[in-house]
Protein backbone atom coordinates (compact mmCIF):
# COMPACT_ATOMS: atom_id res chain seq x y z
CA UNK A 1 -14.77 -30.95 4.28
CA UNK A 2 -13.82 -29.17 7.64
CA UNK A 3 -12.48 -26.01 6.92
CA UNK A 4 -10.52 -23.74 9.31
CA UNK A 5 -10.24 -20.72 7.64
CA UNK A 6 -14.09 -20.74 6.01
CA UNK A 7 -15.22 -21.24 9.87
CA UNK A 8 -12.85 -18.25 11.27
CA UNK A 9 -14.42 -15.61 8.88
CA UNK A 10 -17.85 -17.03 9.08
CA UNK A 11 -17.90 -16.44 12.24
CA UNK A 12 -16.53 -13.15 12.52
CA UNK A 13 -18.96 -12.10 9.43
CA UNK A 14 -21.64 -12.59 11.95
CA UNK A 15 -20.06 -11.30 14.83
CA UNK A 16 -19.37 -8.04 12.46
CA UNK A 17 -23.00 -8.21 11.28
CA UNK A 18 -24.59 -7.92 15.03
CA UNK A 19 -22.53 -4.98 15.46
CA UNK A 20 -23.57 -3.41 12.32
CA UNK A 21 -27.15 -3.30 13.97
CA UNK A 22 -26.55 -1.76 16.96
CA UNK A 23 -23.93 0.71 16.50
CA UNK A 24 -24.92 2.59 19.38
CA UNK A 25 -24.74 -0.35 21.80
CA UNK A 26 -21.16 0.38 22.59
CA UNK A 27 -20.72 -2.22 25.57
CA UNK A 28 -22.26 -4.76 23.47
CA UNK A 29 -20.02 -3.78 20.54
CA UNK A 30 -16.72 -4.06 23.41
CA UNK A 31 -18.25 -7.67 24.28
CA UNK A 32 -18.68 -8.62 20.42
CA UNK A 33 -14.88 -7.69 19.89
CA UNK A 34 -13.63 -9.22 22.49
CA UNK A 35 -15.42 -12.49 21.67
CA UNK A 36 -14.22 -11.93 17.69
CA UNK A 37 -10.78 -11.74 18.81
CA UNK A 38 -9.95 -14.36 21.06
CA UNK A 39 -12.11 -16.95 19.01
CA UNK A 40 -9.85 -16.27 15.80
CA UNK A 41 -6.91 -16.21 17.44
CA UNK A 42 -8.15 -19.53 19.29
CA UNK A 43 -8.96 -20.84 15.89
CA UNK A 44 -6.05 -19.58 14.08
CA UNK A 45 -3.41 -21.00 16.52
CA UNK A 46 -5.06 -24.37 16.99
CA UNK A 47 -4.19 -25.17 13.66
CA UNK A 48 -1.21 -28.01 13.02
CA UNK A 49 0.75 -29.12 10.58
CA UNK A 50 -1.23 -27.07 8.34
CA UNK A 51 -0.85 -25.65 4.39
CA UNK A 52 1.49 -25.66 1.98
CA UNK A 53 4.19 -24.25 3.19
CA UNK A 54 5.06 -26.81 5.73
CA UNK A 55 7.05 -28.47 3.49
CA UNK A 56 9.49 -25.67 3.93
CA UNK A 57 8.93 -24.36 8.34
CA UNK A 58 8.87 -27.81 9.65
CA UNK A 59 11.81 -29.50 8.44
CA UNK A 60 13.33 -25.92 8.90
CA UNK A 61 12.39 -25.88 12.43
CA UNK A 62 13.53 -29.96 13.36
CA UNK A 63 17.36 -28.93 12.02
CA UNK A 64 17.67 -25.58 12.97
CA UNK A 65 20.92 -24.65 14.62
CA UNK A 66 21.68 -23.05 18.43
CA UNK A 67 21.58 -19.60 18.70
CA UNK A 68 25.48 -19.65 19.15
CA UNK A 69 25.74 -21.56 15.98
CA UNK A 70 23.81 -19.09 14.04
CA UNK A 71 25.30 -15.55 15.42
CA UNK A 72 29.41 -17.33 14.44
CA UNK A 73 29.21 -19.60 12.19
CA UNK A 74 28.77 -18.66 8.11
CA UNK A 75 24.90 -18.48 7.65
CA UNK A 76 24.11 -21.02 4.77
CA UNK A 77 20.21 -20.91 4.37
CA UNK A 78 18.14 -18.55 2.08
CA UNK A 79 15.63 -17.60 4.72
CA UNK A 80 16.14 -14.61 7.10
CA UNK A 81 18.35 -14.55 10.21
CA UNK A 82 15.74 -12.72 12.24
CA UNK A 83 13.33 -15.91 11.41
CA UNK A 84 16.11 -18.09 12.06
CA UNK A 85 17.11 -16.75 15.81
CA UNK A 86 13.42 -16.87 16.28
CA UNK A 87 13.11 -19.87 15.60
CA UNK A 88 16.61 -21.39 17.34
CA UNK A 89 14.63 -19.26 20.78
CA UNK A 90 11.70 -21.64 20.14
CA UNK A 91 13.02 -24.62 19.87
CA UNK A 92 16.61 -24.84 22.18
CA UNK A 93 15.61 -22.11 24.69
CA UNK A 94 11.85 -22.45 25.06
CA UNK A 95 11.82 -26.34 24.01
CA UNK A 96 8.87 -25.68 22.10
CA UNK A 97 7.19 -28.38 19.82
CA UNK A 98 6.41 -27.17 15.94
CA UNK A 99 2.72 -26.29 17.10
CA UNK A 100 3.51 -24.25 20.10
CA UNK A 101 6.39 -22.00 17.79
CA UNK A 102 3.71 -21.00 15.07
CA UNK A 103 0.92 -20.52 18.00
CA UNK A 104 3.53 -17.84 19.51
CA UNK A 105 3.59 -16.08 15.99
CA UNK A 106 0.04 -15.95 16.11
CA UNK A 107 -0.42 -14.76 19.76
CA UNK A 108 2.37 -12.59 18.93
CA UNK A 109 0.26 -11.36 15.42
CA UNK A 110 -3.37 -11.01 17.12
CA UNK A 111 -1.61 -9.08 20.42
CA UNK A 112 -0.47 -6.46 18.06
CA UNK A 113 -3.46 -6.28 15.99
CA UNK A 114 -5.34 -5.87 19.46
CA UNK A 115 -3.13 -3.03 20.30
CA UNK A 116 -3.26 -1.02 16.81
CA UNK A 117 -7.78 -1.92 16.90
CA UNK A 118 -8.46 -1.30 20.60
CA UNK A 119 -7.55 2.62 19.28
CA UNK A 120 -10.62 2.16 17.44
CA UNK A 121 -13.67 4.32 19.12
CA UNK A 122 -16.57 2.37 16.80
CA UNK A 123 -16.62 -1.21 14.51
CA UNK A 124 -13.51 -2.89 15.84
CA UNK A 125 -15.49 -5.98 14.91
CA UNK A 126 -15.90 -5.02 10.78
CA UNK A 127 -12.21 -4.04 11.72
CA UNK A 128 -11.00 -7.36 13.08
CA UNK A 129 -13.44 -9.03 10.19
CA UNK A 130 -12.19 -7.05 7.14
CA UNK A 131 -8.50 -7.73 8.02
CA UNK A 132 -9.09 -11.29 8.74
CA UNK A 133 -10.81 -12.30 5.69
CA UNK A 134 -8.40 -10.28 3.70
CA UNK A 135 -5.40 -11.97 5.24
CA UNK A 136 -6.08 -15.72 5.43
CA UNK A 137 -3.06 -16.96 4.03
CA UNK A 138 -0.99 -14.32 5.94
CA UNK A 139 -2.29 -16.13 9.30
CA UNK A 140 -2.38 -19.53 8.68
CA UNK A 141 0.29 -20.36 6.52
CA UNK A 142 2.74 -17.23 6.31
CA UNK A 143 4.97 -17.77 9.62
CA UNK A 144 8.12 -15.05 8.71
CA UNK A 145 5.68 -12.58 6.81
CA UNK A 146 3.25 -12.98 9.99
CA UNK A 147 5.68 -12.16 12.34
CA UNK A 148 7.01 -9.42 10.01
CA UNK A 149 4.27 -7.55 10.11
CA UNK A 150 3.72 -7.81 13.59
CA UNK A 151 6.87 -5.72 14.18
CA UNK A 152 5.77 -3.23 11.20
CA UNK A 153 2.27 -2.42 13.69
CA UNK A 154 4.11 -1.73 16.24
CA UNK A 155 6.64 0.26 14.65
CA UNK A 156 4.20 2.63 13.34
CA UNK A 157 2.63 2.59 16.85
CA UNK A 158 5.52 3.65 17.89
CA UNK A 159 6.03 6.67 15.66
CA UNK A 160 2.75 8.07 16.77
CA UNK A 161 3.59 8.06 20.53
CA UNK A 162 7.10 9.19 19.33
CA UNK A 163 8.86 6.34 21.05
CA UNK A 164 11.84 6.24 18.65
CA UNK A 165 13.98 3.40 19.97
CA UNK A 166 11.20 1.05 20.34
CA UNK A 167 10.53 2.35 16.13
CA UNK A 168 14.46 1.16 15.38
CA UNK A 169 14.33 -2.12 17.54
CA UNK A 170 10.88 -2.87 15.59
CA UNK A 171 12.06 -1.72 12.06
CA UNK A 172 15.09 -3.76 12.43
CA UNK A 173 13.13 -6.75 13.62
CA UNK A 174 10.83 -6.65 10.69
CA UNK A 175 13.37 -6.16 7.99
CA UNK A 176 15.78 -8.72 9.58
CA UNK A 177 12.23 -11.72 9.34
CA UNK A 178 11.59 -11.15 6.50
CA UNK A 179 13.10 -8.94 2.98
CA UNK A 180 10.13 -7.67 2.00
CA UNK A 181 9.73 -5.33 4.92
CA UNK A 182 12.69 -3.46 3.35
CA UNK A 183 10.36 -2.21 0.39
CA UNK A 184 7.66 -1.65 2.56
CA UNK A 185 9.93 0.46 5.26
CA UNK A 186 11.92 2.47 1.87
CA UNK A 187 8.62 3.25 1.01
CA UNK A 188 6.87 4.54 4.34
CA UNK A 189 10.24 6.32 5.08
CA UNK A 190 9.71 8.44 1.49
CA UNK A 191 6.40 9.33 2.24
CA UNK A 192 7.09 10.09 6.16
CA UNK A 193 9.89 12.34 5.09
CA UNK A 194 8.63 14.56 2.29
CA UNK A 195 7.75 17.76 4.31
CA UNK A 196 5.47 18.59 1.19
CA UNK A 197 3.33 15.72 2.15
CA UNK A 198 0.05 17.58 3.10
CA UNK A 199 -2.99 16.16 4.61
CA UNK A 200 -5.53 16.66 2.14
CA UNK A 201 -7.27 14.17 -0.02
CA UNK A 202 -5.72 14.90 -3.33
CA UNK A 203 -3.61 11.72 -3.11
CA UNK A 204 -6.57 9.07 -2.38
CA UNK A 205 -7.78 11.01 -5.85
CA UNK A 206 -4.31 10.20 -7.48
CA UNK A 207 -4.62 6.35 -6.28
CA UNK A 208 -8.08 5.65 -7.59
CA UNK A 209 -7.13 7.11 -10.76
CA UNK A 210 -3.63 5.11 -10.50
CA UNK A 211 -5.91 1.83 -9.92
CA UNK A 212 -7.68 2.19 -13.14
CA UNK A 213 -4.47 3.23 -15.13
CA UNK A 214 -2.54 0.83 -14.38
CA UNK A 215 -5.13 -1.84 -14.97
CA UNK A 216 -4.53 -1.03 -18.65
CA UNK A 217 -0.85 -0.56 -18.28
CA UNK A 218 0.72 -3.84 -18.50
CA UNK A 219 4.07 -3.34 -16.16
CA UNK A 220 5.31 -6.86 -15.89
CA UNK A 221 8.40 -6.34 -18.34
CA UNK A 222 9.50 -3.18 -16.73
CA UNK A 223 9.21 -4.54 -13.33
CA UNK A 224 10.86 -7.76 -14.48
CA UNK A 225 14.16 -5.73 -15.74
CA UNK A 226 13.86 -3.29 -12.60
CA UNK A 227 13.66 -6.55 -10.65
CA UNK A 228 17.57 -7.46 -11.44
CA UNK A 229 19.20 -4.23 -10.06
CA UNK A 230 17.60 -4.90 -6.56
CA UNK A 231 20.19 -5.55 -3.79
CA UNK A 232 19.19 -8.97 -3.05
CA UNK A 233 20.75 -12.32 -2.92
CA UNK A 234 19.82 -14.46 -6.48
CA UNK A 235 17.06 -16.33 -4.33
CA UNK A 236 15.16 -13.39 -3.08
CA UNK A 237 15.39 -12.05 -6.54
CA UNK A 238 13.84 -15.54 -8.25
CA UNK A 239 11.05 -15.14 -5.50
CA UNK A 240 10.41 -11.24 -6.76
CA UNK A 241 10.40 -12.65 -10.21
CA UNK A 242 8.46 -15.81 -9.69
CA UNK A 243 6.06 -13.22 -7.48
CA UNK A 244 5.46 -11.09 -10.70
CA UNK A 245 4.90 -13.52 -13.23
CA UNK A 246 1.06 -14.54 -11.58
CA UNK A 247 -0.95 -11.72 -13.09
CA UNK A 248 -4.77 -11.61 -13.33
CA UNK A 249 -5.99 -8.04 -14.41
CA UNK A 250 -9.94 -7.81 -13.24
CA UNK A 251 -10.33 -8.94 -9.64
CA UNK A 252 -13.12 -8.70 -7.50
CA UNK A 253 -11.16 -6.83 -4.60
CA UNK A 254 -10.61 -4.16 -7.20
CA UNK A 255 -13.71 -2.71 -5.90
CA UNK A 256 -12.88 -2.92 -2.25
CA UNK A 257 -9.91 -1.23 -3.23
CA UNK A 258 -12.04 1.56 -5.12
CA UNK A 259 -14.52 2.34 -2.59
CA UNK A 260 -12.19 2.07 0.36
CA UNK A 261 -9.79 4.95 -1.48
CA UNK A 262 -13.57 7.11 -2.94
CA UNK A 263 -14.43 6.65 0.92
CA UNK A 264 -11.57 8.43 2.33
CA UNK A 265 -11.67 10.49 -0.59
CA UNK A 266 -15.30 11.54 0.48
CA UNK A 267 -14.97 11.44 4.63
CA UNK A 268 -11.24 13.01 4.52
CA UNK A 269 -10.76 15.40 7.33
CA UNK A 270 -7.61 16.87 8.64
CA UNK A 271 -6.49 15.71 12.46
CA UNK A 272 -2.82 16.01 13.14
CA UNK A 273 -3.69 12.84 15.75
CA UNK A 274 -3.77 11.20 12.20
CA UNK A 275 -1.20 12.27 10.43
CA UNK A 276 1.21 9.29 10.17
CA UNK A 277 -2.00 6.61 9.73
CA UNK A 278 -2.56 9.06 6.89
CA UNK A 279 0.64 8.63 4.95
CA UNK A 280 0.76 5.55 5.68
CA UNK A 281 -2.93 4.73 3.72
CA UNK A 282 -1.37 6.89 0.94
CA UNK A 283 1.45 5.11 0.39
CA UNK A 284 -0.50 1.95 0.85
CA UNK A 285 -3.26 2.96 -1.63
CA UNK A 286 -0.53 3.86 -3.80
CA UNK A 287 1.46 0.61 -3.67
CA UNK A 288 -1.96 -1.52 -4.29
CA UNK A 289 -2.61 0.42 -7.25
CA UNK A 290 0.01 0.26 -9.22
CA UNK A 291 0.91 -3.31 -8.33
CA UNK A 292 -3.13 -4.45 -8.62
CA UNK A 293 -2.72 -6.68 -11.22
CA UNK A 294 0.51 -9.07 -10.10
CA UNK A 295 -1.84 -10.23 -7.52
CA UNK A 296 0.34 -12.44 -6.00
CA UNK A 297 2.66 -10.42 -5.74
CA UNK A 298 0.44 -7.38 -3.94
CA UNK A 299 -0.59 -9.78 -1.35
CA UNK A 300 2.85 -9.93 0.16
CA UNK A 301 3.22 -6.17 0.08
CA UNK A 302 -0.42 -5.05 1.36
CA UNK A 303 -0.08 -7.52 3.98
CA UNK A 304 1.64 -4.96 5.73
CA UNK A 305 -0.59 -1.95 5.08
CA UNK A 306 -3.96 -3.42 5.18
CA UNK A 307 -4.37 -3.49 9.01
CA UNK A 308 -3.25 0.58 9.11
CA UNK A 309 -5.51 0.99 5.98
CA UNK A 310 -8.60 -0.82 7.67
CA UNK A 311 -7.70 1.58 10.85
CA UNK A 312 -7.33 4.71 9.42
CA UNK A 313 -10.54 4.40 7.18
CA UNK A 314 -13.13 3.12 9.84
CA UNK A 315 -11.60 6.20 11.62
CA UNK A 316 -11.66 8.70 8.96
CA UNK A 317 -15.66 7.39 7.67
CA UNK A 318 -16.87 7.09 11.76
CA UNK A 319 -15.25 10.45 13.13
CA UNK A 320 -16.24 12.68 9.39
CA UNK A 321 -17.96 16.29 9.88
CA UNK A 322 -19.86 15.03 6.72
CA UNK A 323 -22.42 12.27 7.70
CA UNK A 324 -23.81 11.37 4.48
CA UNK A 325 -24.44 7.78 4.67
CA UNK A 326 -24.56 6.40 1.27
CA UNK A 327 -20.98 5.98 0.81
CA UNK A 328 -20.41 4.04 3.68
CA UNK A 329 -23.25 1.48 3.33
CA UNK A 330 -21.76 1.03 -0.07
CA UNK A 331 -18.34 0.59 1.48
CA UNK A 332 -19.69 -2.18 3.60
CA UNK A 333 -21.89 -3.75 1.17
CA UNK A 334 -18.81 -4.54 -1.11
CA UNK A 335 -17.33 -6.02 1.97
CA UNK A 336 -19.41 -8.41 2.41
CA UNK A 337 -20.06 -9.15 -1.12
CA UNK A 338 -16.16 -9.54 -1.01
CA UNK A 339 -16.70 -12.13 1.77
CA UNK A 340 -19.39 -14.01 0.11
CA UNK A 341 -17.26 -14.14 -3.06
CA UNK A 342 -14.13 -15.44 -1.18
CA UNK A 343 -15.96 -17.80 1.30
CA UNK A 344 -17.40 -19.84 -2.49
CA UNK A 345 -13.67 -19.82 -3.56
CA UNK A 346 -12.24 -21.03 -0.44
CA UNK A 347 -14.68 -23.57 0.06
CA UNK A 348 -15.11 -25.20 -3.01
CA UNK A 349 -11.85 -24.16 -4.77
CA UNK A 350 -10.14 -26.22 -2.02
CA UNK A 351 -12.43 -28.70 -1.62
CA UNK A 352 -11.63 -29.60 -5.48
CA UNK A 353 -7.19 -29.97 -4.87
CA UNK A 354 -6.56 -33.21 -4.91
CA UNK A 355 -3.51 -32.98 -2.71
CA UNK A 356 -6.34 -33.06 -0.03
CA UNK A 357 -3.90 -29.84 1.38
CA UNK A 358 -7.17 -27.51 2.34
CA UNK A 359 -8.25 -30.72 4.59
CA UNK A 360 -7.83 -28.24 8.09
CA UNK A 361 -5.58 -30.03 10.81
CA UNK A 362 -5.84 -29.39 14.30
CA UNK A 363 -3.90 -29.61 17.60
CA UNK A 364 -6.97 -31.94 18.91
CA UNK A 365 -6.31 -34.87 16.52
CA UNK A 366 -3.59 -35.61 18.84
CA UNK A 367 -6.11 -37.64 20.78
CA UNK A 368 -6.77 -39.67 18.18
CA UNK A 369 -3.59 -39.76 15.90
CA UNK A 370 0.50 -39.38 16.99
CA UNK A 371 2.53 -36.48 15.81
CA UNK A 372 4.52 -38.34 13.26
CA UNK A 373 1.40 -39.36 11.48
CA UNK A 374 -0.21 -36.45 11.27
CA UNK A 375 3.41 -34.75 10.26
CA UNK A 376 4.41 -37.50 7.46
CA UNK A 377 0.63 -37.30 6.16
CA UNK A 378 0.45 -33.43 6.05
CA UNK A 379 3.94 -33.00 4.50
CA UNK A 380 3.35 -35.53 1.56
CA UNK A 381 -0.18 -33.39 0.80
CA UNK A 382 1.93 -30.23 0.94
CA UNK A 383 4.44 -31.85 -1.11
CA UNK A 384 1.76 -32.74 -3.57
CA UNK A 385 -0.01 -29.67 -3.57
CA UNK A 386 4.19 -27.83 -4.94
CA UNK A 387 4.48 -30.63 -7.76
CA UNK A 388 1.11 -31.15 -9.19
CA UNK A 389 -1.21 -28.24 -8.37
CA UNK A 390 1.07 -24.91 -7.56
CA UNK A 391 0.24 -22.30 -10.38
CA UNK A 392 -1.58 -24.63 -12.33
């Protein structure tokens, strides 16, 4: 079975790996990221009529109204307005096909993940590699969270280079694509604001010991009951509670999670150039901590904090007055464990769905096949995949 997404991080496993062994080559280590990035995004946007959720973005995009329409007329639909107005730009104003709208979203992802990893001095590869594998779903099937998160990067950007208006416009843009950048921005905004919040390493201390607690600390009921005094609409609130309900308490990324917070723990320095990356990880950490075991759940939320995470980290471990290497070649041995883990799961967990909805689709199968083929037969395996295999 041809698979997209096993290729993508195969290949950027061994792109990573070559860098690994000469991290002192630093123009070879430019060349290797440059090559990493522009063949995922290559790969990533060539995709086409691809996963699950298709059954939900294309008809979505075929019917979706004119901007006019949108901005004064009652707004019906469950999904976002700032998804929607993208969307009504792609289609009336740009005359976009289906393909070309989610390739935007993922030029429009990988330009702002250049932007936030070119800040790296050392291992943007691992970088690019450890956010990629992490974040499959995110950038092949996730078109509102993708875009979403874009706008999150470069908000923070923005904050360090105290560009404020460009923070708003951003902020606004995420929260307005897609709701659950409002959690993610209530929370960022706590931990940006308490003037107590010192930069020490106390609090990567409090997460690790968070991630163990609160894998014996079964939450779901609380969170359940908190769920219904949110301020959303009854179908964000079903999607919260239908979010929560997958649980799985002993994960293999619990140890990525646990040397990635003992790392910073361990390499922690203090660099005011670092400050907002910092609280940022903290409140990051934090979130994936106490929300570890509703794993389907977390992946929404650390969609947006893995990236600054993966950033601040490599920073933190490369740029440490204490050079003790043990810790990191631990760090990066769970990694790839991680990867070799995942890559099994993705291969041959998809390869046994029936729907036939891991089966990769391309852009280039349009020189063998038409558009409506490809469409009708992709949408009745996504269809599939919702009625017979979803949660089962």
């Amino acid at each position: 079975m041809f698979n997209i997404i096993c290729i993508t991080i195969s290949i950027l496993c061994g792109l990573s790996f070559i860098e690994l062994l000469y991290p002192n080559a630093k123009t070879l280590s430019n060349q290797l990221y440059q090559l990493a990035i522009l063949i995922t995004g290559f790969l990533v946007s060539i995709k086409y009529y691809f996963g699950p959720d298709i059954v939900i973005y294309a008809p979505m995009y075929e019917n979706i109204k004119t901007l006019q329409e949108l901005l004064f007329q009652p707004n019906t639909s469950d999904y976002e307005i700032g998804f929607l107005i993208y969307l009504s730009i792609c289609k009336h104003w740009l005359r976009l096909s289906f393909w070309a709208m989610t390739a935007s979203i993922t030029v429009i992802y990988f330009t702002t993940l250049h932007l936030l990893l070119r800040k790296l001095t050392s291992f943007k590869t691992f970088a690019l590699f450890s956010i990629i594998f992490l974040q499959t779903n995110l950038i092949f099937f996730e078109f509102r969270q993708c875009l979403a998160v874009s706008f999150f990067i470069i908000s923070i950007l923005s904050i360090e280079k105290k560009q404020y208006i460009p923070l708003i416009i951003f902020s606004l843009l995420s929260i307005i694509t897609h709701k659950s950048a409002i959690i993610i921005y209530a929370i960022s905004l706590v931990g940006l604001m308490l003037s107590y919040f010192k930069q020490d390493n106390n609090f990567f201390a409090i997460s690790i010991f968070f991630l163990f607690a609160f894998i014996l600390i079964p939450l779901k009921s609380l969170l359940l009951t908190a769920s219904q005094i949110l301020p959303f609409d009854t179908h964000v609130l079903k999607s919260i509670q239908e979010h929560l309900i997958i649980e799985e308490r002993f994960q293999v990324v619990f140890l990525i999670y646990l040397i990635v917070s003992y790392s910073i723990y361990v390499y922690f320095y203090k660099s005011q150039k670092l400050k907002t990356w910092h609280i940022i990880t903290i409140c990051g950490l934090i979130v994936i901590a106490i929300f570890y075991q509703y794993w389907f759940f977390i992946n929404r939320l650390r969609s947006y904090f893995i990236p600054i995470i993966t950033f601040y980290a490599i920073t933190i471990c490369c740029n440490s007055p204490n050079k003790h290497l043990f810790t990191k070649q631990l760090t990066v041995f769970f990694v790839y464990c991680l990867f070799a883990v995942s890559l099994k799961n993705l291969y041959f967990g998809n390869a046994n769905l029936k729907s036939g909805i891991a089966e990769t689709s391309t852009i280039f199968q349009l020189l063998n096949d038409s558009e409506e083929n490809i469409k009708t037969r992709n949408l009745e395996k996504a269809q599939l995949f919702w009625d017979t295999e979803y949660q089962k």
